[in-house]
Protein backbone atom coordinates (compact mmCIF):
# COMPACT_ATOMS: atom_id res chain seq x y z
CA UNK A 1 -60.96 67.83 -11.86
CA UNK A 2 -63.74 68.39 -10.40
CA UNK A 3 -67.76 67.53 -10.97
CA UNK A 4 -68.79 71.15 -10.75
CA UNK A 5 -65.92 72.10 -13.41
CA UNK A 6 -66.58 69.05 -15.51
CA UNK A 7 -70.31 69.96 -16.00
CA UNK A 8 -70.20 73.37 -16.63
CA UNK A 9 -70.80 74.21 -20.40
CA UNK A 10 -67.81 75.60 -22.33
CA UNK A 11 -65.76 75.28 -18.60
CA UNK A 12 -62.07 74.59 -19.26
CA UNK A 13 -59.82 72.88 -16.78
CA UNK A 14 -56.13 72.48 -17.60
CA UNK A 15 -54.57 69.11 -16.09
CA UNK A 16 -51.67 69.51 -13.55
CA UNK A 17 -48.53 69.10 -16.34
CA UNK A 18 -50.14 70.55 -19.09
CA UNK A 19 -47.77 73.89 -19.34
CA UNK A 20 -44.72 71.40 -19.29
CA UNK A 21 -46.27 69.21 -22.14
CA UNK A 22 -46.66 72.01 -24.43
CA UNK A 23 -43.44 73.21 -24.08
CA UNK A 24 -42.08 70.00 -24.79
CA UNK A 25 -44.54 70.02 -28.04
CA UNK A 26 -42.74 72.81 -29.34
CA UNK A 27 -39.34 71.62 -28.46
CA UNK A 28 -40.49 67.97 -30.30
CA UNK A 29 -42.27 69.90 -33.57
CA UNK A 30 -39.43 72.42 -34.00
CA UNK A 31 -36.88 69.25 -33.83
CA UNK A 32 -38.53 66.95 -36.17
CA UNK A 33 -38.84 70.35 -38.77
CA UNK A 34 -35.41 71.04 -38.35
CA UNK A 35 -34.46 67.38 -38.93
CA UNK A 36 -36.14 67.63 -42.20
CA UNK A 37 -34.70 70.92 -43.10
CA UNK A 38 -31.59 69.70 -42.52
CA UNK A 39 -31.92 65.98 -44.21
CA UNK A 40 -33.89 67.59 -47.49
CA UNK A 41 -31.98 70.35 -47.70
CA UNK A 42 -35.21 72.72 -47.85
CA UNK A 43 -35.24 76.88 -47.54
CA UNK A 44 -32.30 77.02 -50.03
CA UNK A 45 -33.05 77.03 -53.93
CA UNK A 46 -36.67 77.65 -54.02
CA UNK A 47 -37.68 74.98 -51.61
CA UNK A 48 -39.30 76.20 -48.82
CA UNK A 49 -39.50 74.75 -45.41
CA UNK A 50 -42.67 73.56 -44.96
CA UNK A 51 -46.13 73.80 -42.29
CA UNK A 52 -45.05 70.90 -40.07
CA UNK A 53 -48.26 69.72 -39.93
CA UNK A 54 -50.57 69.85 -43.28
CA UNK A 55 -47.55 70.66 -45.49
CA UNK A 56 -49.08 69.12 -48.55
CA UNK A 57 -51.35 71.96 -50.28
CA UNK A 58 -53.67 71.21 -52.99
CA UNK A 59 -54.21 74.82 -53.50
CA UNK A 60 -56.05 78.30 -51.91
CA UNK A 61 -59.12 79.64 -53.46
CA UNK A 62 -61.04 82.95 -52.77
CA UNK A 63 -64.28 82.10 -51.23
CA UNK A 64 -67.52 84.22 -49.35
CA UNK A 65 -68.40 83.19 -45.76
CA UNK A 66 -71.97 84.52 -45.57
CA UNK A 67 -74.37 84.22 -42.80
CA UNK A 68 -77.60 82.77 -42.98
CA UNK A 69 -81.01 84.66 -42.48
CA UNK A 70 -81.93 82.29 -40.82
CA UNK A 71 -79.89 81.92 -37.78
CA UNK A 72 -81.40 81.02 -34.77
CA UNK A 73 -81.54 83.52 -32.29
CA UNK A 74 -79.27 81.81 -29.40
CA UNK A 75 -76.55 81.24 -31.86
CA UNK A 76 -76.74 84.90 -33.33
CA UNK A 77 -73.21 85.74 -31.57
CA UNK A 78 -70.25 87.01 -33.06
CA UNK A 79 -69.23 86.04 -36.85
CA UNK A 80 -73.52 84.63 -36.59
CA UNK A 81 -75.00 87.85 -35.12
CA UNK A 82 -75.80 89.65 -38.43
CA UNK A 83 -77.79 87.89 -41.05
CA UNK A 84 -76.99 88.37 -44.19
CA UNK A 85 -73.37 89.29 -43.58
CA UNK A 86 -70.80 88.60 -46.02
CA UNK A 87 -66.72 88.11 -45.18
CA UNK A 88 -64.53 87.82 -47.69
CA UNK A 89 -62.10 84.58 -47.46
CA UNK A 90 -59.40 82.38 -48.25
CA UNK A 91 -59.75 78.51 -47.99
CA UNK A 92 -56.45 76.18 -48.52
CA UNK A 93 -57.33 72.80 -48.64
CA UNK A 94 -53.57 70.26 -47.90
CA UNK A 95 -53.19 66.78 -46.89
CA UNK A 96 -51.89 66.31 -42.94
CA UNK A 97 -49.51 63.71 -43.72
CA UNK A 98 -48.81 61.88 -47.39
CA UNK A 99 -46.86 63.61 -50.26
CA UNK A 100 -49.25 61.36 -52.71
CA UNK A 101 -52.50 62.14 -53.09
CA UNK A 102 -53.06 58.41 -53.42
CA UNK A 103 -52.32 57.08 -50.11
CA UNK A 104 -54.89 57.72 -47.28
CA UNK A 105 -54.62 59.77 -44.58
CA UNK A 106 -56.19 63.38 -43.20
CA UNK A 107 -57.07 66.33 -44.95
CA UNK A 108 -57.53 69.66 -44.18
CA UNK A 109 -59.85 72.47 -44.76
CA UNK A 110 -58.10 76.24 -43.61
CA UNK A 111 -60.32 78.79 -43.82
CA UNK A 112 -59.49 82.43 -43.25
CA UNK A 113 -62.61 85.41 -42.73
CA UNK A 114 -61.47 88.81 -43.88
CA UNK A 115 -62.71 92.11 -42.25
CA UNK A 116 -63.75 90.81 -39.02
CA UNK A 117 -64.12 93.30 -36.94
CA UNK A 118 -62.38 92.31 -33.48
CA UNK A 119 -60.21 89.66 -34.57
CA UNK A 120 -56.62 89.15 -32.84
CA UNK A 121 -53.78 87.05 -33.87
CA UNK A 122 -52.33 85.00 -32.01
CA UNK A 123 -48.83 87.21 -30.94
CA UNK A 124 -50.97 89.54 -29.90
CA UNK A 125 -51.02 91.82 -32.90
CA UNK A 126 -54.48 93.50 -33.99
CA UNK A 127 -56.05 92.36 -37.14
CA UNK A 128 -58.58 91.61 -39.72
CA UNK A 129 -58.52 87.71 -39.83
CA UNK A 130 -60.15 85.01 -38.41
CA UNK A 131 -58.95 81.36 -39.30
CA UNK A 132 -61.33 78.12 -39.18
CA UNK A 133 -58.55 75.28 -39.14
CA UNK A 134 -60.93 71.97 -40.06
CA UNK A 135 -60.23 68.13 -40.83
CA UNK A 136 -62.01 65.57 -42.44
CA UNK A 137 -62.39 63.55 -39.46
CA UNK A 138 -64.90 64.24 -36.62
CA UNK A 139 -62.52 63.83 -33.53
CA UNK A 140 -58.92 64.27 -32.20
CA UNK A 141 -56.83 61.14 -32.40
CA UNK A 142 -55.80 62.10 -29.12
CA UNK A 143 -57.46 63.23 -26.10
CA UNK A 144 -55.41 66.34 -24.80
CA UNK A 145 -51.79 68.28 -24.74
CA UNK A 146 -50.50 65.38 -22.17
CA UNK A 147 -51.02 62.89 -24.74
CA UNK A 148 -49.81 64.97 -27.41
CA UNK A 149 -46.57 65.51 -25.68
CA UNK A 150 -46.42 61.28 -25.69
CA UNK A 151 -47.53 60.98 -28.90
CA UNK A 152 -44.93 63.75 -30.61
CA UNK A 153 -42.36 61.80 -28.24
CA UNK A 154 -43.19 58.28 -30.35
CA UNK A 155 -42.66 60.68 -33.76
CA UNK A 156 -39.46 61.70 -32.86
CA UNK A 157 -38.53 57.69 -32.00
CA UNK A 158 -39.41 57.18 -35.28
CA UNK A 159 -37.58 59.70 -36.65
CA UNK A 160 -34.25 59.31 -34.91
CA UNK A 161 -34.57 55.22 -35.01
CA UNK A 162 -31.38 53.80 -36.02
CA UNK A 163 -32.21 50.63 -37.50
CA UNK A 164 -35.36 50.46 -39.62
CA UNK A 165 -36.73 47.31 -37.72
CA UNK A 166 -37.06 49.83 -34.88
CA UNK A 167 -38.62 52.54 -36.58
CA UNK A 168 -41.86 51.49 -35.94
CA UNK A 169 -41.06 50.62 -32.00
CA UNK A 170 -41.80 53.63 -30.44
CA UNK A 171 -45.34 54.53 -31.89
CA UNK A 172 -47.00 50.79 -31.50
CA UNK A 173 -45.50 51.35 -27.50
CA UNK A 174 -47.61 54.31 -27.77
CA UNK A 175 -50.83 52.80 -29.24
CA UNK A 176 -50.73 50.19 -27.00
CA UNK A 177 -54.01 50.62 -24.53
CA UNK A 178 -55.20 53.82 -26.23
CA UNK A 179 -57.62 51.94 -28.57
CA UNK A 180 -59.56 55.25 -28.98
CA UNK A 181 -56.34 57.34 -30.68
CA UNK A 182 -55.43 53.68 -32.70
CA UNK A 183 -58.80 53.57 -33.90
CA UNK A 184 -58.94 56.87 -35.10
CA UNK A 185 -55.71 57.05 -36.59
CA UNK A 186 -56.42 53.33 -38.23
CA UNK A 187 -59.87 55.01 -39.60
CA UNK A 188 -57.70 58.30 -40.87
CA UNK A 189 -55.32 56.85 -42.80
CA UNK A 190 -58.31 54.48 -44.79
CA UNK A 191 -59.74 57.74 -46.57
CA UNK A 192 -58.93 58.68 -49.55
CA UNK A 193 -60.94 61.15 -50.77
CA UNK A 194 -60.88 62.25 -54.74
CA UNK A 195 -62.05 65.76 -54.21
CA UNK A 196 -61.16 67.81 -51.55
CA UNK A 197 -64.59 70.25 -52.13
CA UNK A 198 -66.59 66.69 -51.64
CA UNK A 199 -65.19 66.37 -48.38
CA UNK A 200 -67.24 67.07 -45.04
CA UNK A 201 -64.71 68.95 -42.77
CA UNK A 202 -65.09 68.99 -38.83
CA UNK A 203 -63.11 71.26 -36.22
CA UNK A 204 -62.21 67.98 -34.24
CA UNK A 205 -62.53 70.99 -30.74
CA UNK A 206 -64.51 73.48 -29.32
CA UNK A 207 -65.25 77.01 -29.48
CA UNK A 208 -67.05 79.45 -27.43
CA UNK A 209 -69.63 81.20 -28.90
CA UNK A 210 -70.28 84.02 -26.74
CA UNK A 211 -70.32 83.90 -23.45
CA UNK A 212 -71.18 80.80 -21.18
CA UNK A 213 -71.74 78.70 -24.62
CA UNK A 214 -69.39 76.65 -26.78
CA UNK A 215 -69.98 74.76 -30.12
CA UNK A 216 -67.75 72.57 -32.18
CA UNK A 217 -68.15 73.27 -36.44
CA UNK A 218 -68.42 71.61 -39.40
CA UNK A 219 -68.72 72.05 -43.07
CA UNK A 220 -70.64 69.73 -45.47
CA UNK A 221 -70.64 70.09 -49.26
CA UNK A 222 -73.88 70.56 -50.99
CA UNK A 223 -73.30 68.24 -54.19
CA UNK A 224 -75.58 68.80 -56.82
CA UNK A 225 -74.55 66.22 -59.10
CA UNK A 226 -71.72 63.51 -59.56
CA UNK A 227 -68.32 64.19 -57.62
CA UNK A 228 -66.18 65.28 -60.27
CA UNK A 229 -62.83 63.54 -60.19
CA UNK A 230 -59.03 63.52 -61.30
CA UNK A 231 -58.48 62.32 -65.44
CA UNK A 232 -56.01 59.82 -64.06
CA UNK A 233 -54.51 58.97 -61.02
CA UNK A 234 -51.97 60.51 -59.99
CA UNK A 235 -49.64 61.77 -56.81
CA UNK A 236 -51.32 65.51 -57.34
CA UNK A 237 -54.97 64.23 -58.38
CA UNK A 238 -56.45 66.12 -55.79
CA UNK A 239 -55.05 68.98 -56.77
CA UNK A 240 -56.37 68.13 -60.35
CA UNK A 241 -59.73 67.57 -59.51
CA UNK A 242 -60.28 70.75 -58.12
CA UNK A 243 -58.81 72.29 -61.07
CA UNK A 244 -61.45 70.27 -63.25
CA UNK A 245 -64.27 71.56 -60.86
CA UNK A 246 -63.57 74.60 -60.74
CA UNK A 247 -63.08 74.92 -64.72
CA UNK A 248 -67.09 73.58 -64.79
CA UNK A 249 -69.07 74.87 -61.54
CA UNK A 250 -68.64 76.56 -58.35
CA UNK A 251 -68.47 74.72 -55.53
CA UNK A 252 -70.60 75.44 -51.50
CA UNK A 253 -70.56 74.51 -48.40
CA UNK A 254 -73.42 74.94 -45.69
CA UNK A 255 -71.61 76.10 -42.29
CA UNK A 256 -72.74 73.94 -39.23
CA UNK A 257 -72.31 74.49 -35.80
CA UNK A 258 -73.05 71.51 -32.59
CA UNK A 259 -74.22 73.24 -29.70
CA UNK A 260 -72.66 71.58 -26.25
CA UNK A 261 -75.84 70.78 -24.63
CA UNK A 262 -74.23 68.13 -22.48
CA UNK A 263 -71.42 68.71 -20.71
CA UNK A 264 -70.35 65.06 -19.98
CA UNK A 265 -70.96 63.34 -23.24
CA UNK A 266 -69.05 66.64 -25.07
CA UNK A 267 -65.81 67.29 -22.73
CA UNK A 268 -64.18 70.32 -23.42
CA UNK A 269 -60.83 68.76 -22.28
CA UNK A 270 -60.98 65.52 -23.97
CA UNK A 271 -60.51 66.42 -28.33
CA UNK A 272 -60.37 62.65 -28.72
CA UNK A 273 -64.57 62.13 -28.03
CA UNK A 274 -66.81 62.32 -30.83
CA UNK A 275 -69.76 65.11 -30.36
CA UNK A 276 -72.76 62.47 -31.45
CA UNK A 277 -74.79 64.37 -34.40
CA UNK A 278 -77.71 62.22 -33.87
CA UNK A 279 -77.84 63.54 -30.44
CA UNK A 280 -76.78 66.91 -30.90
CA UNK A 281 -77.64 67.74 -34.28
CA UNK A 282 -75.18 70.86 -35.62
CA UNK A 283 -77.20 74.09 -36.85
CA UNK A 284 -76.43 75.65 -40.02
CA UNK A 285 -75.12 78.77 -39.58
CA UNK A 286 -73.77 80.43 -42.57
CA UNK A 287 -72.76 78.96 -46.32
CA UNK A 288 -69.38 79.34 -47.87
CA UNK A 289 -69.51 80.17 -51.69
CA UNK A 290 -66.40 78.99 -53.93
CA UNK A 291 -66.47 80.69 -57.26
CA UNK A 292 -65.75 78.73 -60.53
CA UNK A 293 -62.57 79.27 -62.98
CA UNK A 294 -60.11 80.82 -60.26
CA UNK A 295 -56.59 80.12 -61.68
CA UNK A 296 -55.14 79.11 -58.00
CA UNK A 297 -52.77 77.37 -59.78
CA UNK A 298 -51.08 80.47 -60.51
CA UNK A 299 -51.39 81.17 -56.34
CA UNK A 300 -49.19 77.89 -54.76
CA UNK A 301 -46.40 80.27 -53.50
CA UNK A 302 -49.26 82.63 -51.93
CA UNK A 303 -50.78 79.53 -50.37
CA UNK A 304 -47.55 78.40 -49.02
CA UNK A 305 -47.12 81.61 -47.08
CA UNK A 306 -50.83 82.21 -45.69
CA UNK A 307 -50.72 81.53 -41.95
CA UNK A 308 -53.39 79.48 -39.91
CA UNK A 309 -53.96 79.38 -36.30
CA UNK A 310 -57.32 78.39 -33.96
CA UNK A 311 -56.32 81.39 -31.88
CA UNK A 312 -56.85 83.85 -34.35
CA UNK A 313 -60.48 84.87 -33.83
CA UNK A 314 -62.84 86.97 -32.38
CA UNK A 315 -62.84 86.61 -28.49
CA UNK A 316 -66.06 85.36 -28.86
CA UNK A 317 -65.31 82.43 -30.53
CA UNK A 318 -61.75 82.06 -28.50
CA UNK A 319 -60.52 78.16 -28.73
CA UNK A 320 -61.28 75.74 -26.04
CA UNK A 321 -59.65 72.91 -24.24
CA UNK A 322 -56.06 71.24 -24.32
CA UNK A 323 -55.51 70.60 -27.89
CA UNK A 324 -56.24 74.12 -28.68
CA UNK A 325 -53.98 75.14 -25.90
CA UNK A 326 -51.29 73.57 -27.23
CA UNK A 327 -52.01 74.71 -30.64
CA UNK A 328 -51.91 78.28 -29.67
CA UNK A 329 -48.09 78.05 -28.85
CA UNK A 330 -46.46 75.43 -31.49
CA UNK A 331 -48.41 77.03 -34.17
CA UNK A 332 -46.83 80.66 -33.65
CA UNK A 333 -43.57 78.84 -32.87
CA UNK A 334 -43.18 76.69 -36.22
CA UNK A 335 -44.71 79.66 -38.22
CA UNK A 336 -42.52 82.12 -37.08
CA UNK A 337 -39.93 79.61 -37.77
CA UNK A 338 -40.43 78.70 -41.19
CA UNK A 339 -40.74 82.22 -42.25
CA UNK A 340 -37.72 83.34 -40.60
CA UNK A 341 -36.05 80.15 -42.67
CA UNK A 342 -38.17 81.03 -45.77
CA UNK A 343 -37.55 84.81 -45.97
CA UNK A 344 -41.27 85.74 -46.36
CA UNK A 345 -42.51 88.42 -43.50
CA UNK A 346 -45.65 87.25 -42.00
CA UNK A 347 -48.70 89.27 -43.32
CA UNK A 348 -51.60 88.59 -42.86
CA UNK A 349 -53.88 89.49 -46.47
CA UNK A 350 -56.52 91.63 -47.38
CA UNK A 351 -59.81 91.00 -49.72
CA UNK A 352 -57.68 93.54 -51.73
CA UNK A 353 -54.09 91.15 -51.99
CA UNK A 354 -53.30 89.48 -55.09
CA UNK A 355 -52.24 86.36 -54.47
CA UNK A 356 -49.91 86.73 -58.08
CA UNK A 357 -48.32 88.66 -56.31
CA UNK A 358 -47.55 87.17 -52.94
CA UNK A 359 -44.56 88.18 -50.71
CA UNK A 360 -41.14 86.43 -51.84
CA UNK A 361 -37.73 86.36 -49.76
CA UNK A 362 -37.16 88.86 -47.63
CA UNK A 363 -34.13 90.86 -49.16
């Protein structure tokens, strides 16, 4: 790579192996899903193959996405460009890894914009949508698709280990001189978070944001009192303590976005650096409005079939770097997969869908 490409802001620069990695991605993802399939006996009787990564949901809720007045002018591009603007949304909130709400690990924040005008999803169809797919952690455990190729290689060692004194083998062979991805992944699995709508959410890559500029986002709570918790503990009690917020008070966000103002100390190709706040302060943008007493309870089989993806979006805001890169392809792949398994057709909703009555097997 070169200095020139390096420097430039929002410049992408795929390394020499990167198309083979991916590919091997989606051969690794689709593997370790149909392992699971297979050894848990999911997509028959009601039990639907799962997201292979996030497959825990706590639950979607309808939400408004509305942009500030007071945006400043260099970031008033695309959704930013017209104060006051308000898009409809979804937000399902999941853990990335544990079943039980009581072990640590990430979480995720999926947000999807209705009525966007110019959005595209990602197999190329036109549409209405534009997903935000956040996590509570500000970085990539990993630095690009090369390394996720290595790293999705140690999950499927672990999976396929015969002997459970070697099931841990392959991934410390992996961790061993990547001290960046350990640390992250060592810091991940230590939070345990009681409410998912007191968590700060970051998009761990870049975006552009117009042309010539990218940003990375985030989205911070504003807490105006206590965090409300979870009665008990329990393996759901995130799920539960959303269910007790939202039976007392709406819950907000304020909508960031971190401006790349330095090229070299926020890479576009490397997911696994942290973009320093202190340094590079993110901008509030918009706020996102969650509305009190929403039975989403009543909405887990709508939730299970909504559909995320970082490359559906505006082209102004297309995805940036490696991680995204390889996102674009296993994404569509295990989605299109775990419909196909599930029955459901892939739609995409509308502010006007009832999520009561979300799409069941295919007949």
């Amino acid at each position: 790579m070169s200095r020139d490409a390096k420097a430039a802001p929002g410049r992408e620069a795929s390394p020499e192996g990167e198309e083979r990695a991916i590919a091997r991605i989606v051969e690794v993802e689709t593997r370790l899903l149909e392992r699971k399939v297979a050894d848990e006996g999911l997509g028959v009787d009601g039990r639907p193959v799962p997201r292979s990564q996030h497959p825990k949901q706590h639950g979607a809720v309808r939400a408004e996405f509305v942009v500030r007045d007071d945006v400043p002018e260099h970031l008033r591009r695309g959704l930013f460009a017209e104060p006051g603007r308000r898009f409809p949304a979804w937000i399902r909130f999941s853990n990335a890894i544990q079943k039980d709400d009581r072990l640590g690990g990430g979480h995720g924040m999926a947000i999807k914009l209705m009525d966007v005008p110019g959005a595209r999803n990602p197999d190329g169809t036109e549409g209405t949508t534009h997903d935000l797919v956040l996590l509570d952690f500000p970085r990539f455990a990993v630095r690009d698709a090369i390394e996720v190729a290595r790293l999705q290689e140690a999950r499927l060692g672990v999976a396929t280990a015969r002997f459970r004194l070697l099931s841990r083998l392959p991934m410390a062979l992996f961790l061993v001189g990547r001290p960046r991805t350990a640390s992250a992944l060592f810091q991940m699995m230590r939070r345990v978070p009681t409410n998912p709508m007191a968590a700060t959410y970051w998009s761990t890559t870049p975006y552009k944001l117009g042309e010539g500029a990218a940003v990375k986002y985030v989205a911070r709570p504003v807490l105006d009192g206590p965090v409300i918790e979870a009665e008990e503990s329990s393996p759901d009690q995130l799920r539960e303590a959303m269910a007790r917020h939202l039976s007392m008070k709406p819950a907000r966000y304020d909508f960031l976005v971190q401006p790349q103002l330095d090229p070299d100390a926020q890479p576009i190709e490397d997911a696994s650096v942290e973009w320093d706040e202190e340094r590079f302060p993110p901008v509030p943008v918009a706020t996102i409005e969650i509305a009190a007493n929403q039975p989403f309870g009543r909405w887990m089989d709508f939730c299970e079939n909504l559909e995320f993806s970082p490359a559906r979006c505006r082209p102004d805001h297309e995805p940036l770097g490696g991680i995204n890169r390889a996102r674009r392809a296993t994404y569509l792949a295990i989605s299109r997969l775990r419909h196909d398994r599930n029955r459901v057709p892939r739609v995409e909703p509308t502010p006007e869908t009832d999520p009561e009555r979300s799409p069941g097997p295919a007949a």
